[in-house]
N, C-alpha and C. Protein backbone atom coordinates (compact mmCIF):
# COMPACT_ATOMS: atom_id res chain seq x y z
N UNK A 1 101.78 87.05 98.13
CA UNK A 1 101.99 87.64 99.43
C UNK A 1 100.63 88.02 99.98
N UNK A 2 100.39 87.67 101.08
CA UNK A 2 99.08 88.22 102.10
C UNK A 2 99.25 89.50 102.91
N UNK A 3 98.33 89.70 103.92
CA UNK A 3 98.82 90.16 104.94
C UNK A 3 99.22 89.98 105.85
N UNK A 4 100.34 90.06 106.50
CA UNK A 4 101.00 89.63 107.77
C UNK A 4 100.33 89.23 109.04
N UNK A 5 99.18 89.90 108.91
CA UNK A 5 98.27 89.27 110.43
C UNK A 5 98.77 89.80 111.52
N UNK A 6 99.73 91.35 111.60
CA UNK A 6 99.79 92.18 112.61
C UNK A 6 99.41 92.74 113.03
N UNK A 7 99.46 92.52 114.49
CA UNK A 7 98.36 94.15 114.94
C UNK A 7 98.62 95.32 114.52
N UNK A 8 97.78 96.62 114.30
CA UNK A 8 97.93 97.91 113.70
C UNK A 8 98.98 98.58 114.72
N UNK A 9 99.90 99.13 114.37
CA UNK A 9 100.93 99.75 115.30
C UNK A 9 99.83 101.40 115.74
N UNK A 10 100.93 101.35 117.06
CA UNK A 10 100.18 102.53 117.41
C UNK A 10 100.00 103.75 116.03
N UNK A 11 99.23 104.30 116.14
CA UNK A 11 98.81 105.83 115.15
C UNK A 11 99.69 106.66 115.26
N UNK A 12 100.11 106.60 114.10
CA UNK A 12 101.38 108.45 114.03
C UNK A 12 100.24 109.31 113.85
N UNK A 13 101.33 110.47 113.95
CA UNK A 13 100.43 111.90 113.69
C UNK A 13 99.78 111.47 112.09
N UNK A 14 98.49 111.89 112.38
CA UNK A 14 97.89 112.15 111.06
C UNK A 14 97.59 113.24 109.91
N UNK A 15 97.53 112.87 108.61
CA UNK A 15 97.79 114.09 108.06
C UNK A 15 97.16 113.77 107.08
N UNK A 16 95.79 114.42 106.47
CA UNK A 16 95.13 113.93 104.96
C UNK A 16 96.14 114.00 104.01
N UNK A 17 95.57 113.38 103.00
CA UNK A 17 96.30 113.47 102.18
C UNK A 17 97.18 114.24 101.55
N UNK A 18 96.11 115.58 101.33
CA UNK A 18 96.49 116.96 100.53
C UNK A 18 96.92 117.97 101.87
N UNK A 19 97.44 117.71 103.04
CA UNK A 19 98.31 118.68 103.66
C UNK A 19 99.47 118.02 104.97
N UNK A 20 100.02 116.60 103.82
CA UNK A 20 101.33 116.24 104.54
C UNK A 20 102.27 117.35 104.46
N UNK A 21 102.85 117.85 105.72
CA UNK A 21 103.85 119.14 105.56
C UNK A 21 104.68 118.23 104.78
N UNK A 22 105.62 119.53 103.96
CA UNK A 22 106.58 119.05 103.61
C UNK A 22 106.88 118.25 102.08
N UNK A 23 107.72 118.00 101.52
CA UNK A 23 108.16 117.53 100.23
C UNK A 23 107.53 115.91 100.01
N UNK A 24 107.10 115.50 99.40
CA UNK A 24 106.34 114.35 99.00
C UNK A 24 108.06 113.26 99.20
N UNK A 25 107.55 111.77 99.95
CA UNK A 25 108.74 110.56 99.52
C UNK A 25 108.58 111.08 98.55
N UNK A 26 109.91 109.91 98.11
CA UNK A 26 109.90 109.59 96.60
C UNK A 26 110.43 108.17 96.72
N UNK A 27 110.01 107.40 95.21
CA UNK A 27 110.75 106.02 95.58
C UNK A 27 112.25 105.73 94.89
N UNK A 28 112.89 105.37 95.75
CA UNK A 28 114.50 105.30 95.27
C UNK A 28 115.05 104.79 94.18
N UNK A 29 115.79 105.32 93.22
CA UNK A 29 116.44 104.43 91.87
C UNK A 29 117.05 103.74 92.62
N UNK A 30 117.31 102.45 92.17
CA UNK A 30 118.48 101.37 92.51
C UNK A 30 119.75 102.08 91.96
N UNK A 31 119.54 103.23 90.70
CA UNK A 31 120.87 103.28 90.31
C UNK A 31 121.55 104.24 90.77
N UNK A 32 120.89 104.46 92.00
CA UNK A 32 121.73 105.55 92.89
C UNK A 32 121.45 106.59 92.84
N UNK A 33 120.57 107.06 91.58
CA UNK A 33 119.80 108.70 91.67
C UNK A 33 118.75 108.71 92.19
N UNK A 34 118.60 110.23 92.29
CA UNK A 34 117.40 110.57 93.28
C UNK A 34 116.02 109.91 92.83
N UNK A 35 115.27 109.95 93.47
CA UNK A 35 114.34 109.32 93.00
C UNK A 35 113.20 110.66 92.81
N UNK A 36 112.20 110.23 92.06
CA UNK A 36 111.63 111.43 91.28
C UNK A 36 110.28 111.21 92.07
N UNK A 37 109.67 112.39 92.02
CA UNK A 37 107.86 112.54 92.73
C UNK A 37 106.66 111.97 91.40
N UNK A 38 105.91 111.66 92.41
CA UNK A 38 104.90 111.49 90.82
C UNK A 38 103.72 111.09 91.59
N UNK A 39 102.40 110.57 90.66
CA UNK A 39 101.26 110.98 91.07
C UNK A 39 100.26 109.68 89.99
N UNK A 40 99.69 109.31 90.70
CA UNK A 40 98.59 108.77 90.10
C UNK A 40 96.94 109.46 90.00
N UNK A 41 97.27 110.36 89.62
CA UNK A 41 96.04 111.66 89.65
C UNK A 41 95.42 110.92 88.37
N UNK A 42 93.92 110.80 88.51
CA UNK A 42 92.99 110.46 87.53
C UNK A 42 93.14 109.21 87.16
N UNK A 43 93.75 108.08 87.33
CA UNK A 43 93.34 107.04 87.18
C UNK A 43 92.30 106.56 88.21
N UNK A 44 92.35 107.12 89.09
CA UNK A 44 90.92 106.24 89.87
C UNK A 44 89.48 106.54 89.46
N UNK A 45 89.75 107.54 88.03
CA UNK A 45 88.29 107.03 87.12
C UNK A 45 88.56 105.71 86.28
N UNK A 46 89.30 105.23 86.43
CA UNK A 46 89.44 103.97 85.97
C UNK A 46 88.46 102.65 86.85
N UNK A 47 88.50 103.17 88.29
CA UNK A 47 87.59 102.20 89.47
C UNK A 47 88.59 101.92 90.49
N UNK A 48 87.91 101.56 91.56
CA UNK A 48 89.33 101.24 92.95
C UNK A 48 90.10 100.97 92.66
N UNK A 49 90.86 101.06 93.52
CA UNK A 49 92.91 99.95 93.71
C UNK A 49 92.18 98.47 94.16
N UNK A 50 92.62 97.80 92.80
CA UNK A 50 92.65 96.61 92.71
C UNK A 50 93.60 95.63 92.85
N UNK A 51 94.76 96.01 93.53
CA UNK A 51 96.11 95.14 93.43
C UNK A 51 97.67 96.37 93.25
N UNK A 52 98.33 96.18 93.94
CA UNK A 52 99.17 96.70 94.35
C UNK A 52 101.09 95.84 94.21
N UNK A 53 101.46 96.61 93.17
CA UNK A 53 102.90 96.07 93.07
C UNK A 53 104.08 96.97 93.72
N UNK A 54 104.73 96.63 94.94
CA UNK A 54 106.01 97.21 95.31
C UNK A 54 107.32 96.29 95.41
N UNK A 55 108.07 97.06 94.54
CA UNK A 55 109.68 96.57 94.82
C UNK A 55 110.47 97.16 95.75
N UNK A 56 111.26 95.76 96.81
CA UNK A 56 112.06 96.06 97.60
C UNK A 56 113.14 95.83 98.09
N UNK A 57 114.39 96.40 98.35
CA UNK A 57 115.35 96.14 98.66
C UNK A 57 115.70 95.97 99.88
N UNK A 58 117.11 96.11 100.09
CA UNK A 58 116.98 95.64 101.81
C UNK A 58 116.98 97.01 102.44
N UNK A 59 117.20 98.08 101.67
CA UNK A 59 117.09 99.28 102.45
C UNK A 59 116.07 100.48 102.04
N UNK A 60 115.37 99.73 101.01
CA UNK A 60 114.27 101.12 100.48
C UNK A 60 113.61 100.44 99.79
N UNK A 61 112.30 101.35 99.56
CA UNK A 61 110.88 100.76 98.66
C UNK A 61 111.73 101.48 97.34
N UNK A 62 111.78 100.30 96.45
CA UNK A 62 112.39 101.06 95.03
C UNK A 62 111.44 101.12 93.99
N UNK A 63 110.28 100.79 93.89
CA UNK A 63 109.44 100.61 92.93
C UNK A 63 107.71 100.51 92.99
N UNK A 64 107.08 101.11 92.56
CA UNK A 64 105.42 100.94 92.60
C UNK A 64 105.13 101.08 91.71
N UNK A 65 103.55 100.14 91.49
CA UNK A 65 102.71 99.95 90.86
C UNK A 65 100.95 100.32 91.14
N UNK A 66 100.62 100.13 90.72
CA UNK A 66 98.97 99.91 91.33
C UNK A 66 98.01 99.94 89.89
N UNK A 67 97.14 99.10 90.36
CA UNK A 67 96.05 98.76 89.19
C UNK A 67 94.40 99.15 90.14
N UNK A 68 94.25 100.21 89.23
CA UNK A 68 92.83 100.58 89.38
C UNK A 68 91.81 100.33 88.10
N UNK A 69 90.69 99.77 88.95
CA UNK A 69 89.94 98.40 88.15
C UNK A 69 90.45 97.46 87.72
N UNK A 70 91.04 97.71 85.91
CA UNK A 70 91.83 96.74 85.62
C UNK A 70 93.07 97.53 84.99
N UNK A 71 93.28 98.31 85.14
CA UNK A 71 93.88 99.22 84.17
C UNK A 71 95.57 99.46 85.26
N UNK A 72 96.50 99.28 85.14
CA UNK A 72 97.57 99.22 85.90
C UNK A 72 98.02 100.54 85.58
N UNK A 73 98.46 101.58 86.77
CA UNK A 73 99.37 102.31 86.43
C UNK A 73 101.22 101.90 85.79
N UNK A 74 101.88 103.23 85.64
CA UNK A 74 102.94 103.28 85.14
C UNK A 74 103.67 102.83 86.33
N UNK A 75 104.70 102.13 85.89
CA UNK A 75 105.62 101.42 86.88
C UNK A 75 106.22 102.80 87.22
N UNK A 76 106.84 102.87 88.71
CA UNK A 76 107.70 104.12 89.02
C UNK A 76 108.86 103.44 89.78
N UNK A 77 110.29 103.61 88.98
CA UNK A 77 111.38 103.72 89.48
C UNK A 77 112.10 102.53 89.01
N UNK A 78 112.98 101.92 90.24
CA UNK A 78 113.96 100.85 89.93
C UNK A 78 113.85 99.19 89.34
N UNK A 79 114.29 98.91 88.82
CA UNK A 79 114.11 97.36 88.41
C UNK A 79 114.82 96.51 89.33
N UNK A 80 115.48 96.71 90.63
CA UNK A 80 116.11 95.80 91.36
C UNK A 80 115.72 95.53 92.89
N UNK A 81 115.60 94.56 92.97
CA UNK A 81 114.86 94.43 93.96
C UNK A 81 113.90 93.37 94.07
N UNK A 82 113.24 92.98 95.18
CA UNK A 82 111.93 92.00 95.05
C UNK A 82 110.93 92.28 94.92
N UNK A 83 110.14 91.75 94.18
CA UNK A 83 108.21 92.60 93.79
C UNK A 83 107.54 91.45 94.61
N UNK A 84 107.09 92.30 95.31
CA UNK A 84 105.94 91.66 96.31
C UNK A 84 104.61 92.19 95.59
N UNK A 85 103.65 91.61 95.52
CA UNK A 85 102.30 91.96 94.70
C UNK A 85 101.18 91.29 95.78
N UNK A 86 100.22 92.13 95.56
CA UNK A 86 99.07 91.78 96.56
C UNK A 86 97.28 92.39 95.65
N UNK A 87 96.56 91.44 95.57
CA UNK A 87 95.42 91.57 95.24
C UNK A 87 94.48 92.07 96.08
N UNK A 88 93.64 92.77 95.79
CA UNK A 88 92.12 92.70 96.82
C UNK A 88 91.56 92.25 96.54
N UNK A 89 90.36 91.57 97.47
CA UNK A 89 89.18 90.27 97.10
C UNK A 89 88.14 91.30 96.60
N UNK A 90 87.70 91.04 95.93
CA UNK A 90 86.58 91.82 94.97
C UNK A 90 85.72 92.49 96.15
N UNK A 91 85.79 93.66 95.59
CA UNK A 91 84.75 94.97 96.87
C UNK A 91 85.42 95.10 97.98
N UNK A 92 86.74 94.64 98.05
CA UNK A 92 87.50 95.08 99.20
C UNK A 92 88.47 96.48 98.83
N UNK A 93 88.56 97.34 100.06
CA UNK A 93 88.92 98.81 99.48
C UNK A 93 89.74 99.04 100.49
N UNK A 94 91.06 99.78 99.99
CA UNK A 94 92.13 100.43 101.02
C UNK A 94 91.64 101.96 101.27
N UNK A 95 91.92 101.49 103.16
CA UNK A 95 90.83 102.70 103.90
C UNK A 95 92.20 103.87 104.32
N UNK A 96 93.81 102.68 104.31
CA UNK A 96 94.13 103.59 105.16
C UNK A 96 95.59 103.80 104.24
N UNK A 97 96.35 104.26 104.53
CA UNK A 97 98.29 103.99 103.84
C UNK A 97 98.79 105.09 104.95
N UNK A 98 99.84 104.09 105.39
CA UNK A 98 101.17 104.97 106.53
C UNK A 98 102.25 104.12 106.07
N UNK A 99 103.13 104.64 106.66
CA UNK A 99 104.51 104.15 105.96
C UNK A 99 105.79 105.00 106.56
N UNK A 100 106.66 105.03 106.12
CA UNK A 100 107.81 105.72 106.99
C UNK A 100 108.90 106.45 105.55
N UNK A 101 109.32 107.33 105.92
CA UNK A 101 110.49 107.78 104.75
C UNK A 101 111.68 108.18 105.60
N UNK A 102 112.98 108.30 105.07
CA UNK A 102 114.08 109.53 105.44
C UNK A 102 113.81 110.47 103.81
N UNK A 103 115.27 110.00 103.17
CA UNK A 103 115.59 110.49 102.04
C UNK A 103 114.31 109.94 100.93
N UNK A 104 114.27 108.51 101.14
CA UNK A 104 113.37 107.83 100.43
C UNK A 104 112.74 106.92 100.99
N UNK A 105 111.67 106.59 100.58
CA UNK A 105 110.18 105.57 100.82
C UNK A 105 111.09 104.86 101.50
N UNK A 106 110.49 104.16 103.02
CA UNK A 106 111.27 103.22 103.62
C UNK A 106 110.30 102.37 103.98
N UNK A 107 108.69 102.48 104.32
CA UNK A 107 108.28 101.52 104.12
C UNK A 107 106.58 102.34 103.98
N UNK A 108 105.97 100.93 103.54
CA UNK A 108 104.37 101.23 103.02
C UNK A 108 103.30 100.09 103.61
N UNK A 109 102.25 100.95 104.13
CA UNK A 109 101.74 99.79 104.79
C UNK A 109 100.58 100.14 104.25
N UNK A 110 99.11 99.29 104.02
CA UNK A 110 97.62 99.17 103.41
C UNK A 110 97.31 98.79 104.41
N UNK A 111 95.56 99.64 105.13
CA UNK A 111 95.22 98.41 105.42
C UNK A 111 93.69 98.63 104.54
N UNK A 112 93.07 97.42 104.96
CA UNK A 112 91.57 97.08 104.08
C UNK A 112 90.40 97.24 104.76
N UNK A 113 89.37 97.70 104.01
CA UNK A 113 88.25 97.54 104.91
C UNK A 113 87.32 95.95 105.45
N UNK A 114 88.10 95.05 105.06
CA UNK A 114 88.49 93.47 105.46
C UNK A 114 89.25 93.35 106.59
N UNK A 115 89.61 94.51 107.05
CA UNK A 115 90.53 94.34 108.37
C UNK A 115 92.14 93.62 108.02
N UNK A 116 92.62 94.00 106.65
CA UNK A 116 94.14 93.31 106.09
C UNK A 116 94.73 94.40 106.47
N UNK A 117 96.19 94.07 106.77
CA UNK A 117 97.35 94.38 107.00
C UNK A 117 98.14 94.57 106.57
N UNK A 118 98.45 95.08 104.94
CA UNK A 118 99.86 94.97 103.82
C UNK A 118 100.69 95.58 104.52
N UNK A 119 101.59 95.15 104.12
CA UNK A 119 103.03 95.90 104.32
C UNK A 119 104.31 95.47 103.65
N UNK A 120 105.08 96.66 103.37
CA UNK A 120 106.23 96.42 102.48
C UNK A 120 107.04 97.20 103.05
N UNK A 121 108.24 96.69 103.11
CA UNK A 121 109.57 97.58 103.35
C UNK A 121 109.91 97.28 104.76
N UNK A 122 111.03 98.00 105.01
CA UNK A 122 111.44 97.98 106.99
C UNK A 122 111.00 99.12 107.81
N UNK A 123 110.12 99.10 108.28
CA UNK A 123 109.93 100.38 109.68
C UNK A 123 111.14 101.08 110.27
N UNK A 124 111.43 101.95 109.49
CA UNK A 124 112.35 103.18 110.24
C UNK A 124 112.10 104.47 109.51
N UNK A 125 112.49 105.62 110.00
CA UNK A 125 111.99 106.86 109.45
C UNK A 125 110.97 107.63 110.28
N UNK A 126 110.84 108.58 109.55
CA UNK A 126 109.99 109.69 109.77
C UNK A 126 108.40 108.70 109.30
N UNK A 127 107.02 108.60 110.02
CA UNK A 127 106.32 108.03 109.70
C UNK A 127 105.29 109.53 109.24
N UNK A 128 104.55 108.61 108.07
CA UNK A 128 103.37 109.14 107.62
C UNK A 128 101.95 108.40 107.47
N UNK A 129 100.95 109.15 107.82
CA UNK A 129 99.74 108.17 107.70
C UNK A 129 98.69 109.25 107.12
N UNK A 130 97.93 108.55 106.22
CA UNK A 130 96.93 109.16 105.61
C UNK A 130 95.18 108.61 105.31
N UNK A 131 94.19 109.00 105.37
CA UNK A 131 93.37 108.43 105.71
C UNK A 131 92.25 109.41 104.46
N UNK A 132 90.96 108.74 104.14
CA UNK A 132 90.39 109.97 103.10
C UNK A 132 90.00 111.32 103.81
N UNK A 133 89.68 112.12 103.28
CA UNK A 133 89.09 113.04 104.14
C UNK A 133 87.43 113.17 104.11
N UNK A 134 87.04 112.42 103.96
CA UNK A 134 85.67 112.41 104.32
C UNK A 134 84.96 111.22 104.68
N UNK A 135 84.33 110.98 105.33
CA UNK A 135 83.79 110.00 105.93
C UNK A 135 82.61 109.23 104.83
N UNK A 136 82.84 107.36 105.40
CA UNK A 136 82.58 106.51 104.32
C UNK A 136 83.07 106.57 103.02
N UNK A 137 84.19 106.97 102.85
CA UNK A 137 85.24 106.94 101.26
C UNK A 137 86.28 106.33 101.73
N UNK A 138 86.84 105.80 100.37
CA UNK A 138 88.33 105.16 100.48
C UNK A 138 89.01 105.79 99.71
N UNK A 139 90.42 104.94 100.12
CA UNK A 139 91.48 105.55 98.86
C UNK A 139 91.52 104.73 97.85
């Protein structure tokens, strides 16, 4: 999977990282339970996001991955669904992530400092966008 080659939708309200109001998504079990919060805290001493795995259904992001350097985080959540997977070209870095939730993750979008476009899931929801908080850093 690439990037779609869409233009950037207009800008939701923005919100760093560390002061989205409110209860963190979460990504949905397929098996109908809630889906649980979680965190990839400290693997990015491992080195950037190098590639990115999300599973999706027709109505929710059910599953993530991500590999920083080479080292892959822990899968989070459902096994059903389609895995869309996406690489970065070496020294390419995700500047930005917005995406949309209700109850659960409804969709996730990357973009790159390559000017790429990821995206996973369907646009509806409450949108969120997050950006680093300091200038010349990525996520």
């Amino acid at each position: 999977v690439v990037g779609t080659g869409r233009s950037l939708p207009p800008s939701p309200p923005f919100f760093p990282l560390q002061s989205r109001p409110g209860p963190p998504p979460t990504v949905a079990s397929t098996e109908g339970e809630e889906g649980e919060p979680f965190s990839h805290s400290g693997l990015q001493l491992e080195g950037p996001i190098t590639a990115i795995r999300v599973r999706v259904n027709s109505f929710n992001i059910v599953g993530l991955q991500v590999r920083y350097g080479k080292v892959w985080s822990d899968y989070v959540s459902g096994k059903l669904g389609d895995l869309e997977e996406i690489f970065l070209h070496p020294g390419e870095s995700v500047i930005e992530v917005s995406g949309s939730y209700s109850n659960y993750l409804k969709t996730l979008n990357f973009v790159t400092d390559e000017g790429r476009f990821l995206s996973f899931g369907k646009d509806t929801g409450v949108i969120f966008y997050a950006v680093p908080l300091d200038p010349n850093t990525v996520l």
